[in-house]
Protein backbone atom coordinates (compact mmCIF):
# COMPACT_ATOMS: atom_id res chain seq x y z
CA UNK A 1 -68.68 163.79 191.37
CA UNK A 2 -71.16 161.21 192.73
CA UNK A 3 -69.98 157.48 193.02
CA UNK A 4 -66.34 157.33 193.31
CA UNK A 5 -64.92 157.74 190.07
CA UNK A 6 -68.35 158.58 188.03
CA UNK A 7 -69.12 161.70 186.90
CA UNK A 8 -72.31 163.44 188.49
CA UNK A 9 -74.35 162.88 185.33
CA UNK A 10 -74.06 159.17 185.26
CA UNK A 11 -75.18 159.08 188.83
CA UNK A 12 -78.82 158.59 187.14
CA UNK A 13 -79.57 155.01 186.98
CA UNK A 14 -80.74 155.82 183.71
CA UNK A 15 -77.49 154.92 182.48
CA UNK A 16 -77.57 151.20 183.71
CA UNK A 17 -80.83 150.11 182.06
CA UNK A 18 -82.40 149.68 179.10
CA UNK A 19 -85.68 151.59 178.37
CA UNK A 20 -88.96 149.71 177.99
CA UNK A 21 -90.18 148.37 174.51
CA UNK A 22 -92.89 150.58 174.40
CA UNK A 23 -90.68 153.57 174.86
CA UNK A 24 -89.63 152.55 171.47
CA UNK A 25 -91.89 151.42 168.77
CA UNK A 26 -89.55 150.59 165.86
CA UNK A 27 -89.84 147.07 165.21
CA UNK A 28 -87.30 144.06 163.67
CA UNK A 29 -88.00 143.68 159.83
CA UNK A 30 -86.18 140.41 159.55
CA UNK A 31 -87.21 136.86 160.11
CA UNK A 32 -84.10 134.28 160.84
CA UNK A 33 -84.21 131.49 158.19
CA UNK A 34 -83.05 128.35 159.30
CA UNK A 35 -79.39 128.11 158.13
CA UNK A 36 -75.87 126.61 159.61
CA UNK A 37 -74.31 129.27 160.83
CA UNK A 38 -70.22 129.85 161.04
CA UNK A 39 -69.02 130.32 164.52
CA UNK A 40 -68.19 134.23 163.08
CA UNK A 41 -71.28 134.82 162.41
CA UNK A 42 -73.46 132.84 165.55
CA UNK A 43 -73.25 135.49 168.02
CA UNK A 44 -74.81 138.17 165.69
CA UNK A 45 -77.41 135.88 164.07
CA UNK A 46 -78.78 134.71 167.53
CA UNK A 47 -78.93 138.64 168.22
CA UNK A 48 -81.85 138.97 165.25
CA UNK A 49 -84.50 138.09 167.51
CA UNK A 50 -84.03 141.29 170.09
CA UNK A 51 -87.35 142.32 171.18
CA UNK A 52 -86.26 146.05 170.44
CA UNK A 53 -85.07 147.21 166.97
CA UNK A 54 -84.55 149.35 164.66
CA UNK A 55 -86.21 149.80 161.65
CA UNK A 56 -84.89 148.57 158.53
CA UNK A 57 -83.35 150.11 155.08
CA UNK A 58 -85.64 150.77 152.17
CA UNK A 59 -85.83 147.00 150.09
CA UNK A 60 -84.20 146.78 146.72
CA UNK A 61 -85.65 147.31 144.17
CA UNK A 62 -86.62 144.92 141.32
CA UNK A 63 -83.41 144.04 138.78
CA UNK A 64 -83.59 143.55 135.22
CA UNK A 65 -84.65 140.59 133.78
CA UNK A 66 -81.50 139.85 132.37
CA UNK A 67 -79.76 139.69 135.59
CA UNK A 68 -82.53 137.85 137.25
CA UNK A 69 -85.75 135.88 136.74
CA UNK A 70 -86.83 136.26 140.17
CA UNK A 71 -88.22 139.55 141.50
CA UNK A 72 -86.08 141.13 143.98
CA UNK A 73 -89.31 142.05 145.97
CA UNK A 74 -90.39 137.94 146.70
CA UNK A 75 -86.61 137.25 147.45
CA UNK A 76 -87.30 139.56 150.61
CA UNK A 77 -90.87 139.40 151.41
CA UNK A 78 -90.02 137.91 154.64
CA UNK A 79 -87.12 140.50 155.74
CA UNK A 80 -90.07 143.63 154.71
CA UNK A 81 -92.46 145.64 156.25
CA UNK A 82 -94.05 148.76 156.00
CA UNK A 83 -92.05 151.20 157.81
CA UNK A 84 -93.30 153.17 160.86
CA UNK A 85 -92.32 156.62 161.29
CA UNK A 86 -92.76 158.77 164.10
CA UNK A 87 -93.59 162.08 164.00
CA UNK A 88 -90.20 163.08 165.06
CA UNK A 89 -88.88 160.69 161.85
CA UNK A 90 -91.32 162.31 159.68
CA UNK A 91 -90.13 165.84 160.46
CA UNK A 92 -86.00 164.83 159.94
CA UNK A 93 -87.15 162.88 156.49
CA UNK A 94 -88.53 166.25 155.62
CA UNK A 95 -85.28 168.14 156.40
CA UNK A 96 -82.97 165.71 155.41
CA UNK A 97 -84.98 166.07 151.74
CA UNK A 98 -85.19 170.12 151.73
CA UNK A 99 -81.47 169.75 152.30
CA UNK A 100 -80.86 167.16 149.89
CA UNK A 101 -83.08 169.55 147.25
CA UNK A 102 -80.65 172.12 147.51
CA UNK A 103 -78.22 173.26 144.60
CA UNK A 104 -75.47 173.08 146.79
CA UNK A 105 -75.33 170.99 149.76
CA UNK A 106 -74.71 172.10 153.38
CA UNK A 107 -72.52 169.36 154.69
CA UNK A 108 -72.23 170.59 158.14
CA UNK A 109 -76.72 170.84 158.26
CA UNK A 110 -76.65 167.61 156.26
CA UNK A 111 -74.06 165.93 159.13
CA UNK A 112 -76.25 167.44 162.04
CA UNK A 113 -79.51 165.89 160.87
CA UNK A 114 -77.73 162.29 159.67
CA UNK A 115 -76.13 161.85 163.26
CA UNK A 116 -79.67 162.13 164.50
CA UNK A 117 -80.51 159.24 162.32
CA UNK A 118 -81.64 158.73 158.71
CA UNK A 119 -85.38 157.64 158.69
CA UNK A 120 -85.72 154.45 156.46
CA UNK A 121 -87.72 154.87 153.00
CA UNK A 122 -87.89 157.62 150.66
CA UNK A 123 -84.43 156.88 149.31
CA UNK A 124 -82.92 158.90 151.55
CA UNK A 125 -80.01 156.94 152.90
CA UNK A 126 -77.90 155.91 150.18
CA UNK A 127 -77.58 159.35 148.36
CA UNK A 128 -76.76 160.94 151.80
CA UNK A 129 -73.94 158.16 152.93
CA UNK A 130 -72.34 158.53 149.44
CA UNK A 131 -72.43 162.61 150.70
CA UNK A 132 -71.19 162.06 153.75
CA UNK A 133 -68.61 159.64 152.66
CA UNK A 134 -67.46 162.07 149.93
CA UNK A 135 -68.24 160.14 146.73
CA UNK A 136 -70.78 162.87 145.93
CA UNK A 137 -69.68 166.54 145.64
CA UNK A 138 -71.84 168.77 147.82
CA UNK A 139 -72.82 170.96 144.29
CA UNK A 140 -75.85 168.44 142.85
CA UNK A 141 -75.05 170.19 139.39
CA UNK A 142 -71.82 167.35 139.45
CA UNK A 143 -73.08 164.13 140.28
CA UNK A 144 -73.95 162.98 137.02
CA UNK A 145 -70.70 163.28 135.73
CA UNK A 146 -69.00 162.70 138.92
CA UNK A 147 -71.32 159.49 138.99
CA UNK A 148 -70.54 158.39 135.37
CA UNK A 149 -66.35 159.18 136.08
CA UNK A 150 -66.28 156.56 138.61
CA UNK A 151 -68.25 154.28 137.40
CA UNK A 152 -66.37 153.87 134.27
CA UNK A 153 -63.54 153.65 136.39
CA UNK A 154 -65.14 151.08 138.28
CA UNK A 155 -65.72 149.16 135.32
CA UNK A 156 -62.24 149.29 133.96
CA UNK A 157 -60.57 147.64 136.87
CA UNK A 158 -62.85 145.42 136.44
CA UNK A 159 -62.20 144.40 132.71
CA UNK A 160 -58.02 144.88 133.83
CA UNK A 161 -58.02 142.61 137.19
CA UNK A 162 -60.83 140.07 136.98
CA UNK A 163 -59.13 138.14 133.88
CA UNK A 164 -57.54 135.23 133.50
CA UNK A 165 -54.45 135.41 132.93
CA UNK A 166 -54.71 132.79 129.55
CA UNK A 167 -56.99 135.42 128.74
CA UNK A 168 -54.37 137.73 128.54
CA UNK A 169 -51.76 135.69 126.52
CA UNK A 170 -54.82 134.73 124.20
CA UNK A 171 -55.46 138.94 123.55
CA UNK A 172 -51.50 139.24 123.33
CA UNK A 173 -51.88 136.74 120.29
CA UNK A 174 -54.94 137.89 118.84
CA UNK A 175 -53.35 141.52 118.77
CA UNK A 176 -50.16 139.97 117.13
CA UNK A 177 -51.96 138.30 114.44
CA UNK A 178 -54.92 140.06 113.77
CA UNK A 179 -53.54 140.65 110.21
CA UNK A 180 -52.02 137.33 109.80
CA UNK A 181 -54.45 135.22 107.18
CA UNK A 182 -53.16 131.75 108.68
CA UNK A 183 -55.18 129.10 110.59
CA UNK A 184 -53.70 129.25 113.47
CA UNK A 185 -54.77 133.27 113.76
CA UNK A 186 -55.36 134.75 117.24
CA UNK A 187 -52.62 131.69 118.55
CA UNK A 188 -49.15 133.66 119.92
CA UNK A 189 -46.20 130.99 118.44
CA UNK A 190 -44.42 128.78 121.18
CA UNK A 191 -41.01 130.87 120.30
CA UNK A 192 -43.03 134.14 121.25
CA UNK A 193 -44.47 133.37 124.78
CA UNK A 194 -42.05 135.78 127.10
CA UNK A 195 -40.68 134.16 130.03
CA UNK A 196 -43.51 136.32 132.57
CA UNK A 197 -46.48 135.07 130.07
CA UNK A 198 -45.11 131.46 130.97
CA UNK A 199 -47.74 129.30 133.48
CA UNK A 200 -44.16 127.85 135.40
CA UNK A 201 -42.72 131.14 135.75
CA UNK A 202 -41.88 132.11 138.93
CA UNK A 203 -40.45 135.59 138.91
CA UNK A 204 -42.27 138.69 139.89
CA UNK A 205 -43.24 139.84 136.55
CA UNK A 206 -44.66 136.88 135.81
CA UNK A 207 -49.30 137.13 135.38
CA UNK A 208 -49.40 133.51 136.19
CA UNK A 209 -47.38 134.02 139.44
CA UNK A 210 -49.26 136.61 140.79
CA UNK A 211 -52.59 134.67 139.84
CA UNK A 212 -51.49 131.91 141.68
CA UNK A 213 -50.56 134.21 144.85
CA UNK A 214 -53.61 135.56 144.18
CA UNK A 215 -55.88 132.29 144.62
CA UNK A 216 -56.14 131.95 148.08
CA UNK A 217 -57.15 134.99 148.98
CA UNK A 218 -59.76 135.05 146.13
CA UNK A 219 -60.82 131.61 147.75
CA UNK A 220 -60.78 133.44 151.74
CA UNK A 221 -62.98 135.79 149.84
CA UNK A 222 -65.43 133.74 148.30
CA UNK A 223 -65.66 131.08 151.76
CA UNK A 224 -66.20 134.82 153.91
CA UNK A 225 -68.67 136.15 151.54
CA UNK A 226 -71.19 133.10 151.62
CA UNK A 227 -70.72 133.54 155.50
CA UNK A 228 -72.21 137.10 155.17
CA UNK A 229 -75.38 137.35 157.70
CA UNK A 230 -76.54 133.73 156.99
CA UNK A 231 -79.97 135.10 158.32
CA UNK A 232 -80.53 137.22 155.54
CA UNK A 233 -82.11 136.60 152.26
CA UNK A 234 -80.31 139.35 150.42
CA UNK A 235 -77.18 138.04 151.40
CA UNK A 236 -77.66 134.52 151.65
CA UNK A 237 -79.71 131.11 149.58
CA UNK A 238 -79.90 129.49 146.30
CA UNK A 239 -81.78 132.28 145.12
CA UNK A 240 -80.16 134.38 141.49
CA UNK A 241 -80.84 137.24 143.55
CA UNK A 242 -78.71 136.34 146.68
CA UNK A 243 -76.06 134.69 144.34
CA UNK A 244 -75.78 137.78 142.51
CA UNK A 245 -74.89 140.46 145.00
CA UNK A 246 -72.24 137.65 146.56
CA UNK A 247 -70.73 137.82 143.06
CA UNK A 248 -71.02 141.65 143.09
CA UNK A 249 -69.18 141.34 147.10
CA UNK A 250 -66.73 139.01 145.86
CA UNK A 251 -65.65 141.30 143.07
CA UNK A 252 -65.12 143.92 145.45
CA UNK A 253 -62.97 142.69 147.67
CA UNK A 254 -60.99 141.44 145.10
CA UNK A 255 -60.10 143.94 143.45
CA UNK A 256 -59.82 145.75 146.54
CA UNK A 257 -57.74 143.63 147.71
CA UNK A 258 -55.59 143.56 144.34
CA UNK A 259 -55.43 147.64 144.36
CA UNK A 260 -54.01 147.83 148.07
CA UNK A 261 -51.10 145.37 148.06
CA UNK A 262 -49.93 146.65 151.19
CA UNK A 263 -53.51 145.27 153.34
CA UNK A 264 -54.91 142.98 150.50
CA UNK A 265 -57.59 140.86 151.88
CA UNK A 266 -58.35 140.94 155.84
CA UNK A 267 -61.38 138.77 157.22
CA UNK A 268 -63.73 140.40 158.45
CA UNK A 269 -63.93 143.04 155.61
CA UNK A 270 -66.64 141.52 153.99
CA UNK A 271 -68.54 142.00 157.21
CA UNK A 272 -67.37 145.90 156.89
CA UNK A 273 -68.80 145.67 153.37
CA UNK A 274 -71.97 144.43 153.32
CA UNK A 275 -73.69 147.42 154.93
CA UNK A 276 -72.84 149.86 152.49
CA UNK A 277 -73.97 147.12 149.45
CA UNK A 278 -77.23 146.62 151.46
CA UNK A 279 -78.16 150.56 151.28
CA UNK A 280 -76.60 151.10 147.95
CA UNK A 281 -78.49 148.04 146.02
CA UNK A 282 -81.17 149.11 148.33
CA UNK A 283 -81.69 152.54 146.18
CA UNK A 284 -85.15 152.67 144.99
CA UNK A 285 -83.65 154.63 142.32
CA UNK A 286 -83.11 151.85 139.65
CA UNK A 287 -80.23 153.45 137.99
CA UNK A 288 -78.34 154.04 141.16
CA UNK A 289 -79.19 150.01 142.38
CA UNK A 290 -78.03 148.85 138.92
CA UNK A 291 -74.09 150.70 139.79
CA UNK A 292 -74.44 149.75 143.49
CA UNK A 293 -71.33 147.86 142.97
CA UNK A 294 -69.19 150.19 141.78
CA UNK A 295 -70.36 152.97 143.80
CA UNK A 296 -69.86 150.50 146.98
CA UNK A 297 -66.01 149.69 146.03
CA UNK A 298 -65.42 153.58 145.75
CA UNK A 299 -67.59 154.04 149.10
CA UNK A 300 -65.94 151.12 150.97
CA UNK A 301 -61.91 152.28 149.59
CA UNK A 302 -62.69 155.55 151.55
CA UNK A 303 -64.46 154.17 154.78
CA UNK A 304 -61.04 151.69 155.22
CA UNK A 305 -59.07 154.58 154.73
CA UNK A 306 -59.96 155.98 158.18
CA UNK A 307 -59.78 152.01 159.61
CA UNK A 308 -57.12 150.84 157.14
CA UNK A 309 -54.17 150.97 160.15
CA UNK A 310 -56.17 148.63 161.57
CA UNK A 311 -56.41 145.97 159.38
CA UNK A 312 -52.31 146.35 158.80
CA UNK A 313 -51.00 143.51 161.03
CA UNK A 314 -47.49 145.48 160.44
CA UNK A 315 -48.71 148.39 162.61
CA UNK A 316 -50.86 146.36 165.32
CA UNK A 317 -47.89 147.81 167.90
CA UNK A 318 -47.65 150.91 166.55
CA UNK A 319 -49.26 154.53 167.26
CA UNK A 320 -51.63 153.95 164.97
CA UNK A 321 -52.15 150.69 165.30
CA UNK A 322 -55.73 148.56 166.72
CA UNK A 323 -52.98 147.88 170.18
CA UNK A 324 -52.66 151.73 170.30
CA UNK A 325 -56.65 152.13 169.35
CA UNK A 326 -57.94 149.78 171.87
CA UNK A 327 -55.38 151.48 174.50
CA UNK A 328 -57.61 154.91 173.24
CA UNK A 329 -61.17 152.70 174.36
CA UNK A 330 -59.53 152.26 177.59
CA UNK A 331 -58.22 155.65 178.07
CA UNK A 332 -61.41 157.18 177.52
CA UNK A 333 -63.74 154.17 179.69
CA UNK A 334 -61.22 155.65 182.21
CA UNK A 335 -61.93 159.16 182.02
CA UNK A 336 -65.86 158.70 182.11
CA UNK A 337 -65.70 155.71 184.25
CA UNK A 338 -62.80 154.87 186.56
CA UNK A 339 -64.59 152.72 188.80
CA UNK A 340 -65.57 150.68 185.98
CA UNK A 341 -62.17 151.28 184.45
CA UNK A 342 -60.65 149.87 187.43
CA UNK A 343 -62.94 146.80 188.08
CA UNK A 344 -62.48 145.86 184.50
CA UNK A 345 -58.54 145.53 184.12
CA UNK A 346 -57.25 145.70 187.59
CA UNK A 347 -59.90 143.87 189.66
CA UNK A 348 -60.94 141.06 187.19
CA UNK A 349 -58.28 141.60 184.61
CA UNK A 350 -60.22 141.19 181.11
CA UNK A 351 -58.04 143.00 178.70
CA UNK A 352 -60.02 145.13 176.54
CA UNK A 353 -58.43 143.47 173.33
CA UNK A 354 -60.47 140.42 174.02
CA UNK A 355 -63.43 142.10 173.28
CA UNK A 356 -62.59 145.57 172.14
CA UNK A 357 -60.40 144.04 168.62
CA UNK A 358 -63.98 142.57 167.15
CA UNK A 359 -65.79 145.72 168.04
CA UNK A 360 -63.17 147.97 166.43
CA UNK A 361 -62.58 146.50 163.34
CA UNK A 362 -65.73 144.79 162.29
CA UNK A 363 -67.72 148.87 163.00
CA UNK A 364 -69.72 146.75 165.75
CA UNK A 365 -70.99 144.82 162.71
CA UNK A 366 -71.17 142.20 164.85
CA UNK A 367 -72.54 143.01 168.43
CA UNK A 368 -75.71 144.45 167.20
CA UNK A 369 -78.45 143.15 164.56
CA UNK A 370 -78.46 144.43 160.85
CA UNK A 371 -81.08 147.19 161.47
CA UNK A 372 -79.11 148.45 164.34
CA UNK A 373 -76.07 148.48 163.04
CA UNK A 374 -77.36 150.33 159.45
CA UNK A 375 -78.47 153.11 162.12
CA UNK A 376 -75.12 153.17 164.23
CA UNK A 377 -73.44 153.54 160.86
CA UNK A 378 -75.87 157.07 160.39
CA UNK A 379 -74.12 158.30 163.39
CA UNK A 380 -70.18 156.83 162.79
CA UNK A 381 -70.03 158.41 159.23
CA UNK A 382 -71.89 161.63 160.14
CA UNK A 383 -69.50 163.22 162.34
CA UNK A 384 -67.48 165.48 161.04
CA UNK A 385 -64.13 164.41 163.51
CA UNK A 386 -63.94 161.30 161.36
CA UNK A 387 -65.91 157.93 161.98
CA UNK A 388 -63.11 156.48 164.48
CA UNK A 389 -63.42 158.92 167.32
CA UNK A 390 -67.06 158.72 167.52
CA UNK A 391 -66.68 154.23 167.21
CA UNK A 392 -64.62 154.88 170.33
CA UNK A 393 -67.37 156.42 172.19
CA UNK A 394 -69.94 154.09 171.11
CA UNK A 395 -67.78 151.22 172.66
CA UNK A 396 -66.88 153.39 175.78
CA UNK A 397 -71.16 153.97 176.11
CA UNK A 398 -71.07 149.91 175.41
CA UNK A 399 -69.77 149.31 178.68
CA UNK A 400 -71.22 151.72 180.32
CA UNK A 401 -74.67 151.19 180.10
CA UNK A 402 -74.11 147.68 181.14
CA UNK A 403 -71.72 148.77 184.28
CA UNK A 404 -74.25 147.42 186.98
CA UNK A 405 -73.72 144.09 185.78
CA UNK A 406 -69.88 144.58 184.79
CA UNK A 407 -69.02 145.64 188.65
CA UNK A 408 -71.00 142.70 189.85
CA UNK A 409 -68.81 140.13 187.66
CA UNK A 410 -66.28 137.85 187.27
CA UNK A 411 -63.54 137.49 184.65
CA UNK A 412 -65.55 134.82 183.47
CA UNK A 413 -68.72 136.06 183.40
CA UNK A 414 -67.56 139.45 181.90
CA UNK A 415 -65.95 138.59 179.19
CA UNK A 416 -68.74 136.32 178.07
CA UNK A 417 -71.39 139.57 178.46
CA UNK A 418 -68.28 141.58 176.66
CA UNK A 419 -68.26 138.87 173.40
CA UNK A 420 -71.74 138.62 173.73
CA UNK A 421 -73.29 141.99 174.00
CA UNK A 422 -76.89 142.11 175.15
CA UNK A 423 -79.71 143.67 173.37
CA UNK A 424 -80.27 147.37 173.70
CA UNK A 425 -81.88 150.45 172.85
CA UNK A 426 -79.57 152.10 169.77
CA UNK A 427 -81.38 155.41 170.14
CA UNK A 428 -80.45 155.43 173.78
CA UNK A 429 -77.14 154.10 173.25
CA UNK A 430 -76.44 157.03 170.65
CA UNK A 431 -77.24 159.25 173.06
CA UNK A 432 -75.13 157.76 175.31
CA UNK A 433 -72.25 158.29 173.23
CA UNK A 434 -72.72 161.54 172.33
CA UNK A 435 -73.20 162.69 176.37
CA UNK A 436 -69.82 161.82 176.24
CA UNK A 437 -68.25 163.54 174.09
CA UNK A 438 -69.89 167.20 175.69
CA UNK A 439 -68.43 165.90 179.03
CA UNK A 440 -65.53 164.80 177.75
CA UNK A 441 -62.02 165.89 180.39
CA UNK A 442 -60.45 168.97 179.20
C-alpha cells in the first residue's frame, strides 16, 4: 500500500489522467444536428463533441424500396466515415473472423477477443453480440433455422398484440359468418357481442380494458422513443428512414412491455434499446438488417433479464434490487479506493444513488457518446460472469480515474462532475476496469 487507503498499483498517476489525443487515433463519426433536446437526453448530446472517440458501427445498409424511397446511405452521410484501423484492430478483425468461420464456435476464444473490443466494419459486430448474447447457437450449422424459429415467432406476437382490439371483434364476426350469404356478412349481431368484447367493459377479461390500460404506456413509449439520441440521424428527423426504425423501437417495447406484465414499460429502456437496433439494422448483411427488429426484441428480452431487478420498483429495497446494486458500486469503490470511498460519502456526503441509479440502469448509455458506449457494450456482454459484475467495475474505474479532482471537491461540485461525466479515453477506461477485477480483495 502507497497512499492511505490505495492500493500500490494505483499509486501511478496514470490512473488520474486522461491520455493524450494522439495516443489514440480513433476519431468521432457523428456530427450534432441542430435539434431541441429533452433534459434526458442534454447531458449525453453535449458529450458528442469529445475530442477523443471511438470509432463508430458499420452504417446500415440500404432498405428496400418498399420500405423507403430514400437511401439509407444519404440519411447518414453526415454520421459516416471511413473507418481507421490499427494494426492491432486489423489483427483482432482477423481472429474474431477465423473464429467466427468455424463450424462450431468457441465461446470462451470468441468472449476473450470481444472484451478486447470488436473492430467496426466487416460485419463483425452484430453476428458476434447475437453469440454472445445467446440468440445464436455456437454450432453455425443452426442458425438458419434457429434464425427463421424466432423470427416467425417474432412476427406472431406481432400479428397477436399490435391489433386493435375492434379488429378483433371484427375477425370474431367475420369467422362467425363467413358462411352466412346475408348483407350484413363479416358484422357479429348486437345480441352476440360477449360482455369482455364490450368497449364499456370494465372487468379483467375484457380486450378493450386492457387496451385502454394499455394506452399510456404505448403513449410513454412513443414520447421516449422520439427522444432517442436527438443528435442522430438514424434515430431522429422527418426522414422515412428515421421514422421507420422509431416505428420498429416502438413496437418493441411494446410488446415487450405487453409480454412482461410484471416490469411493463420503464423509461429509460428505450435508451437500453437503441444500441442493440443500431448494430443489428447496422448488418451489412441485407437479410439480417431486414429482421433487425425481431432479432433486437429477442436480443434486448435476454440483456433485461440480467438488469430486469432493476427496473422492478417492487424490489428497489431488496437483495437484488438497484438500492442493494448501488450498495455493491460502493462496496467495491471501497475496496480499491477507501480514501476516495471515504471522501465521497463521509466527507462530502454525495450518496452514490444520485449518480450511480442513471449509470446502472441506462448501461452508461448516457455518460458516454454513442461510439463509446457501442464499444463499452463489447466489453459488458463479453464477460462470461454476466454483464452486471463487469458494469460495476466500469463505474468503480469511473470514479477512479477522476479521483484527483473528486478529493479536491465539494458536495456541490462533485455531484455535478458525477451527473456530468467528463470525456475520456474508453480504451483506457476498459483497462481500468479490468485491473480491477485481477486485484480484486480475496
Amino acid at each position: 500500500m502507497g497512499k492511505k487507503g490505495v492500493p500500490e498499483w494505483m499509486n501511478s498517476s496514470l490512473w488520474s489522467s486522461n491520455p493524450s489525443p494522439e495516443q489514440d487515433d480513433r476519431v468521432s463519426r457523428y456530427s450534432p444536428k441542430p435539434t431541441s433536446a429533452s433534459p434526458a437526453t442534454t447531458a449525453s448530446a453535449a458529450r458528442v463533441e469529445d475530442p477523443i472517440a471511438a470509432p463508430v458501427p458499420e452504417p446500415p445498409p440500404r432498405i428496400k424500396e418498399e420500405e423507403s424511397t430514400a437511401s439509407p446511405v444519404s440519411e447518414m452521410r453526415d454520421e459516416e466515415c471511413p473507418p481507421r484501423l490499427s494494426s492491432e484492430d486489423i489483427s483482432r478483425q482477423s481472429q474474431l473472423l477465423m473464429e467466427l468461420s468455424r463450424k462450431a464456435i468457441n465461446m470462451r476464444e470468441l468472449r476473450r477477443l470481444a472484451s478486447l473490443g470488436i473492430p467496426d466494419g466487416a460485419g463483425i459486430r452484430p453476428t458476434v453480440w447475437k453469440l454472445l448474447l445467446g440468440y445464436l447457437p455456437s454450432d453455425r450449422a443452426s442458425w438458419a433455422s434457429e434464425l427463421a424459429k424466432k423470427r416467425a415467432q417474432y412476427k406472431h406476437f406481432k400479428e397477436e398484440l399490435l391489433v386493435n382490439p375492434s379488429e378483433i371483434t371484427w375477425r370474431l364476426g367475420k369467422a362467425k359468418c363467413e358462411n352466412d350469404d346475408s348483407e350484413d356478412k363479416g358484422m357479429l349481431p348486437r345480441s352476440e357481442i360477449t360482455h369482455g368484447e364490450h368497449p364499456l367493459s370494465l372487468g379483467k377479461t375484457s380486450i378493450w380494458n386492457q387496451y385502454f390500460q394499455d394506452t399510456e404506456i404505448v403513449e410513454q413509449i412513443d414520447r421516449d422513443v422520439k427522444r432517442t439520441h436527438p443528435d442522430m440521424h438514424f434515430f431522429s428527423g422527418d426522414s422515412s428512414f428515421a421514422l421507420s426504425n422509431q416505428d420498429a423501437m416502438r413496437r418493441i417495447l411494446i410488446i415487450f412491455a405487453k409480454l412482461n406484465p410484471g416490469i411493463r414499460y420503464v423509461q429509460g429502456m428505450n435508451e437500453v434499446l437503441a444500441p442493440l437496433f443500431y448494430v443489428f439494422r447496422s448488418d451489412p448483411d441485407e437479410e439480417n438488417a431486414a429482421s433487425a427488429e425481431a432479432d433486437t426484441f429477442f436480443c434486448f428480452v435476454e440483456l433485461l433479464s440480467g438488469f430486469r431487478d432493476n427496473f422492478c420498483q417492487q424490489l428497489d429495497n431488496s437483495v437484488v434490487g438497484i438500492r442493494s446494486t448501488i450498495t455493491k458500486l460502493a462496496q467495491l469503490l471501497k475496496e480499491h479506493d477507501e480514501e476516495l470511498w471515504r471522501h465521497l460519502e463521509v466527507t462530502t456526503k454525495v450518496n452514490p444513488q444520485f449518480y450511480a441509479f442513471r449509470w446502472i440502469t441506462l448501461l452508461l448509455t448516457q455518460e458516454f457518446n454513442f461510439a463509446d458506449s457501442i464499444h463499452i457494450w463489447d466489453t459488458l456482454l463479453s464477460d462470461p460472469e454476466g454483464p452486471q459484475e463487469t458494469l460495476l467495475r466500469i463505474c468503480c474505474a469511473m470514479l477512479i480515474l477522476i479521483r484527483r479532482r473528486l478529493l479536491a471537491g465539494d458536495f456541490t461540485s462533485n455531484l455535478k462532475l458525477l451527473q456530468h461525466y467528463p470525456p475520456t479515453n474508453i480504451r483506457h477506461l476498459l483497462y481500468v476496469a479490468d485491473k480491477l477485477r485481477s486485484h480484486s480483495v480475496v
